[in-house]
PDB file of N, CA and C in Angstrom:
ATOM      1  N   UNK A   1    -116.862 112.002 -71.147  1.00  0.00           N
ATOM      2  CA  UNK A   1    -117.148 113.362 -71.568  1.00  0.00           C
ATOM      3  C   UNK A   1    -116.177 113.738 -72.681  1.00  0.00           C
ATOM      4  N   UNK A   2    -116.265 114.303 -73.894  1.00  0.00           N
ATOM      5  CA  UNK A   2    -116.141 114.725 -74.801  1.00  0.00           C
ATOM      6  C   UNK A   2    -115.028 116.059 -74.461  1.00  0.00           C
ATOM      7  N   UNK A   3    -113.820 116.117 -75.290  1.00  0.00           N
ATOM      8  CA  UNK A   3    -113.175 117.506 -74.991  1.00  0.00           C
ATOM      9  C   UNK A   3    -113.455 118.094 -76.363  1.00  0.00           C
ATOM     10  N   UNK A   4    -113.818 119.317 -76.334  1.00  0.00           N
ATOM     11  CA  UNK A   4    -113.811 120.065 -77.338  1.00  0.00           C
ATOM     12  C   UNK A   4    -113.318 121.681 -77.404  1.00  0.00           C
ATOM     13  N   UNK A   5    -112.477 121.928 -78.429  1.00  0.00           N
ATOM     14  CA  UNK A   5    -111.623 122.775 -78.675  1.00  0.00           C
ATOM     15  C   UNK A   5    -112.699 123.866 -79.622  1.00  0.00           C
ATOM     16  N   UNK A   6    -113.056 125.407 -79.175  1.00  0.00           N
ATOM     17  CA  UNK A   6    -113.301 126.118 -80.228  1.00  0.00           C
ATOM     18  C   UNK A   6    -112.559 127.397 -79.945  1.00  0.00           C
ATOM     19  N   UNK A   7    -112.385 127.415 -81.430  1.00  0.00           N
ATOM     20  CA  UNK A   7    -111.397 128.511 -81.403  1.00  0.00           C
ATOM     21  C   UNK A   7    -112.130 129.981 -82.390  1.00  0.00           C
ATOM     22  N   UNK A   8    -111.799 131.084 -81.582  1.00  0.00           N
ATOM     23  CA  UNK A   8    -112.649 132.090 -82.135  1.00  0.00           C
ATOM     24  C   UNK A   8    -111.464 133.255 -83.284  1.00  0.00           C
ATOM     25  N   UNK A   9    -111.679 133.411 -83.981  1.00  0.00           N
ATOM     26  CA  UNK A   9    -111.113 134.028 -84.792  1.00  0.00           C
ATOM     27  C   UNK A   9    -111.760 135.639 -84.564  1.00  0.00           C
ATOM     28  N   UNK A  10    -110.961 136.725 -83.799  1.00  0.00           N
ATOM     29  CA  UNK A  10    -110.711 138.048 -84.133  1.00  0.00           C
ATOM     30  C   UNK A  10    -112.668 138.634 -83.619  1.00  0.00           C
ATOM     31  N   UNK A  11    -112.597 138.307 -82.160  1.00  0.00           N
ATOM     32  CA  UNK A  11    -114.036 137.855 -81.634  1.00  0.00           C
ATOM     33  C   UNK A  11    -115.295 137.558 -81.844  1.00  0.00           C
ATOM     34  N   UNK A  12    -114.989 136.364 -82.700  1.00  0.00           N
ATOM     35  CA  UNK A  12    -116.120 135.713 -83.325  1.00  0.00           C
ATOM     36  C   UNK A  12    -116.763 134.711 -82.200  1.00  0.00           C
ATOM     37  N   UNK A  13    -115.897 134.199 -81.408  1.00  0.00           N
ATOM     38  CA  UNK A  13    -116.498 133.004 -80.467  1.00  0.00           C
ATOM     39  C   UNK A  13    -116.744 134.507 -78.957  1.00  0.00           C
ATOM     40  N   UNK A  14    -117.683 135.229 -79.597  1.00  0.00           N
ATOM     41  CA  UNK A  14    -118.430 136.166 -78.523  1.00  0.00           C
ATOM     42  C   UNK A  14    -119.112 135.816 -77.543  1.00  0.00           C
ATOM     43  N   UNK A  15    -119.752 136.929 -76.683  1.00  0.00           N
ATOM     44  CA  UNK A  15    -120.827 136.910 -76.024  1.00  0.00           C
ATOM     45  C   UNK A  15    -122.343 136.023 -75.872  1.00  0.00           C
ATOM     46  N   UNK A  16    -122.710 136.571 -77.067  1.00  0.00           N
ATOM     47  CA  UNK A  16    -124.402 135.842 -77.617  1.00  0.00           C
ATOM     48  C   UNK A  16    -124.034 134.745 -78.331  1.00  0.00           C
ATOM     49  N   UNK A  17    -123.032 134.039 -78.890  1.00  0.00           N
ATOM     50  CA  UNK A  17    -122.507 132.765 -78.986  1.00  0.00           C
ATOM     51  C   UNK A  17    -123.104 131.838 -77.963  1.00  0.00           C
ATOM     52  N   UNK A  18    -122.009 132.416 -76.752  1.00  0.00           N
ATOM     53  CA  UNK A  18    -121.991 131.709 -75.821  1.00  0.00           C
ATOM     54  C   UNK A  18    -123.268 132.051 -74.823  1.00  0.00           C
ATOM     55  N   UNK A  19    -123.624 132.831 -74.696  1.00  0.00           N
ATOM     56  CA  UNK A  19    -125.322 132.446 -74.117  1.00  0.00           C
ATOM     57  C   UNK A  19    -125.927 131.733 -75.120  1.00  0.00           C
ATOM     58  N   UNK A  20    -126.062 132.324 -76.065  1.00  0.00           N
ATOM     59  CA  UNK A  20    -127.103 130.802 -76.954  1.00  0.00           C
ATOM     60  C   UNK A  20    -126.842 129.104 -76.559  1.00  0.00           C
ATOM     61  N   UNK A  21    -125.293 128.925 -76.413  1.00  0.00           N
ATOM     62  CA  UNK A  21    -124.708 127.697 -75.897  1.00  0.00           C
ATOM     63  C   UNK A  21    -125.367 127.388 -74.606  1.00  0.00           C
ATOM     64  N   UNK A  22    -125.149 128.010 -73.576  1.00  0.00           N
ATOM     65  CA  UNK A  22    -125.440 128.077 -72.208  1.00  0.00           C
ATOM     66  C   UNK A  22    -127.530 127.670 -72.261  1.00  0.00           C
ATOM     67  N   UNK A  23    -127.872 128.103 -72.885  1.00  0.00           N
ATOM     68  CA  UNK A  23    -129.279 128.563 -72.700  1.00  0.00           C
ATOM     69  C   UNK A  23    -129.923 126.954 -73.345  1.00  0.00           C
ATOM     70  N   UNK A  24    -129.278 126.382 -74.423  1.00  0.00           N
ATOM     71  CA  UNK A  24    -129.761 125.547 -74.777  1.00  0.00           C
ATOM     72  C   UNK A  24    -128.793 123.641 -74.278  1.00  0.00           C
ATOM     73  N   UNK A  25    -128.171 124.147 -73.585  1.00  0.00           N
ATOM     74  CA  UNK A  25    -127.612 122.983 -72.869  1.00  0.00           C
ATOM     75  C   UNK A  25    -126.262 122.240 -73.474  1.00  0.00           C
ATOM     76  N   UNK A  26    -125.940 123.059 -74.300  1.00  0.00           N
ATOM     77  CA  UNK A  26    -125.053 122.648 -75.242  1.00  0.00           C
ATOM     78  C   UNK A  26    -123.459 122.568 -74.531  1.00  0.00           C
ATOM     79  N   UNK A  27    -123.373 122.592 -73.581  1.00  0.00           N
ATOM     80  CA  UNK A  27    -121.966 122.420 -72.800  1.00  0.00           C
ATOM     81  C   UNK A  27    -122.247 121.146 -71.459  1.00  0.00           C
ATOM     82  N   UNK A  28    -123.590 120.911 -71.740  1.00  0.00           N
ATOM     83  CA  UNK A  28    -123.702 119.808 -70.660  1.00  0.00           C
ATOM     84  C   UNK A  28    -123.181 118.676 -70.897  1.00  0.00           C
ATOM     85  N   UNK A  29    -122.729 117.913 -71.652  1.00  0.00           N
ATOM     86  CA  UNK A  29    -122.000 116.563 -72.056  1.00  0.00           C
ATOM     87  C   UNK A  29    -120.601 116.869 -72.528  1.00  0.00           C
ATOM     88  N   UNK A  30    -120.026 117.636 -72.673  1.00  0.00           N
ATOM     89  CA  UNK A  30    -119.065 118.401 -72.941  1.00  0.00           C
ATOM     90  C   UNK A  30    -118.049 119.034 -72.308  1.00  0.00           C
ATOM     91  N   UNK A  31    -116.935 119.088 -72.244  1.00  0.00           N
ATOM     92  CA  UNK A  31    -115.626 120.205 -71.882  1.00  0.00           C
ATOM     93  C   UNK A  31    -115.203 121.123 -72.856  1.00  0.00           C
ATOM     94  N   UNK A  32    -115.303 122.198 -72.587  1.00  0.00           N
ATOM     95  CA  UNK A  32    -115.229 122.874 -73.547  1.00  0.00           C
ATOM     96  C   UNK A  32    -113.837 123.923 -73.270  1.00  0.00           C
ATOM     97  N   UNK A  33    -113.293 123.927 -74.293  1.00  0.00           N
ATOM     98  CA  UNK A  33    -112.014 124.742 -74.285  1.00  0.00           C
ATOM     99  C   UNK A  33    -111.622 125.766 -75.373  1.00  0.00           C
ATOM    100  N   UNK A  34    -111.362 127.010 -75.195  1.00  0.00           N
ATOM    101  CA  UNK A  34    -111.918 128.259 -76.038  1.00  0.00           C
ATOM    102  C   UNK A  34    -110.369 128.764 -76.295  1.00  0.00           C
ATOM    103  N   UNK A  35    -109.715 128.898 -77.746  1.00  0.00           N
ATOM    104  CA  UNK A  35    -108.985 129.708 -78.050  1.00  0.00           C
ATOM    105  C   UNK A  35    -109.282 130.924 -78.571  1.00  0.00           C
ATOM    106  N   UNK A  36    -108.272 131.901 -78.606  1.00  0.00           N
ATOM    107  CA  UNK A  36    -108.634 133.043 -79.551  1.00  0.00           C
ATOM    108  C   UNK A  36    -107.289 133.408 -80.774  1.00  0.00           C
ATOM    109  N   UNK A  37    -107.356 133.499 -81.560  1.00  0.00           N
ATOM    110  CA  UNK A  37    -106.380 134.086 -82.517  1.00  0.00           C
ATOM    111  C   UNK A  37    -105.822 135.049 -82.425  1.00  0.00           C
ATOM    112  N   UNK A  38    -106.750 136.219 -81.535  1.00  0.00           N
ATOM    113  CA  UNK A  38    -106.546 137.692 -81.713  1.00  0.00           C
ATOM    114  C   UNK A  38    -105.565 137.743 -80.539  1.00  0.00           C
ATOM    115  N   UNK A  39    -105.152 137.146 -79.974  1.00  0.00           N
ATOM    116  CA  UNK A  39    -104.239 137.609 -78.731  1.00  0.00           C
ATOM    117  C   UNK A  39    -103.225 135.757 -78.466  1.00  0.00           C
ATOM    118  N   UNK A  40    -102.319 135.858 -79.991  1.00  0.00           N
ATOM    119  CA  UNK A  40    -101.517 135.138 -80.039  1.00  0.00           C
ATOM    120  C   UNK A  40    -100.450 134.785 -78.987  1.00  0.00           C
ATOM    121  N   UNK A  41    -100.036 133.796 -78.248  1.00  0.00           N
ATOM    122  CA  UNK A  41     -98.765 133.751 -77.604  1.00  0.00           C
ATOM    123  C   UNK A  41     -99.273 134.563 -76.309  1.00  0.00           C
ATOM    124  N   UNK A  42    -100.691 134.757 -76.236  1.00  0.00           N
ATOM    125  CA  UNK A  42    -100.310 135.687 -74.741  1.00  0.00           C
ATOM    126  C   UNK A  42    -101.243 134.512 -73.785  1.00  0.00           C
ATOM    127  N   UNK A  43    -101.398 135.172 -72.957  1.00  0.00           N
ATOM    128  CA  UNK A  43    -102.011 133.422 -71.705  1.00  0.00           C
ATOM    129  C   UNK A  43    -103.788 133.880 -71.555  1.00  0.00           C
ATOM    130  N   UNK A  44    -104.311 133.513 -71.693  1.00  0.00           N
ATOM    131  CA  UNK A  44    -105.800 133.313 -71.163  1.00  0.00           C
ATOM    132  C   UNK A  44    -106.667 133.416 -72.523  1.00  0.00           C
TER     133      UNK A  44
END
């Protein structure tokens, strides 16, 4: 399985992103791991 890193810049890696992902199977072969920019240095 594949690790993959996306990182959302200032909430770009949103909501309807991620249902579109979900809906079309696009996390099934995949690990997926989500940064954000907008909340530097803090945890989650």
């Amino acid at each position: 399985m594949k690790q993959v890193g996306i990182v959302g810049w200032r909430g770009m890696v949103g909501s309807v992103l991620l249902q579109r992902m979900i809906e079309e199977n696009d996390f099934d072969d995949i690990s997926a791991h989500f940064f954000s920019t907008s909340s530097a240095g803090g945890v989650g």
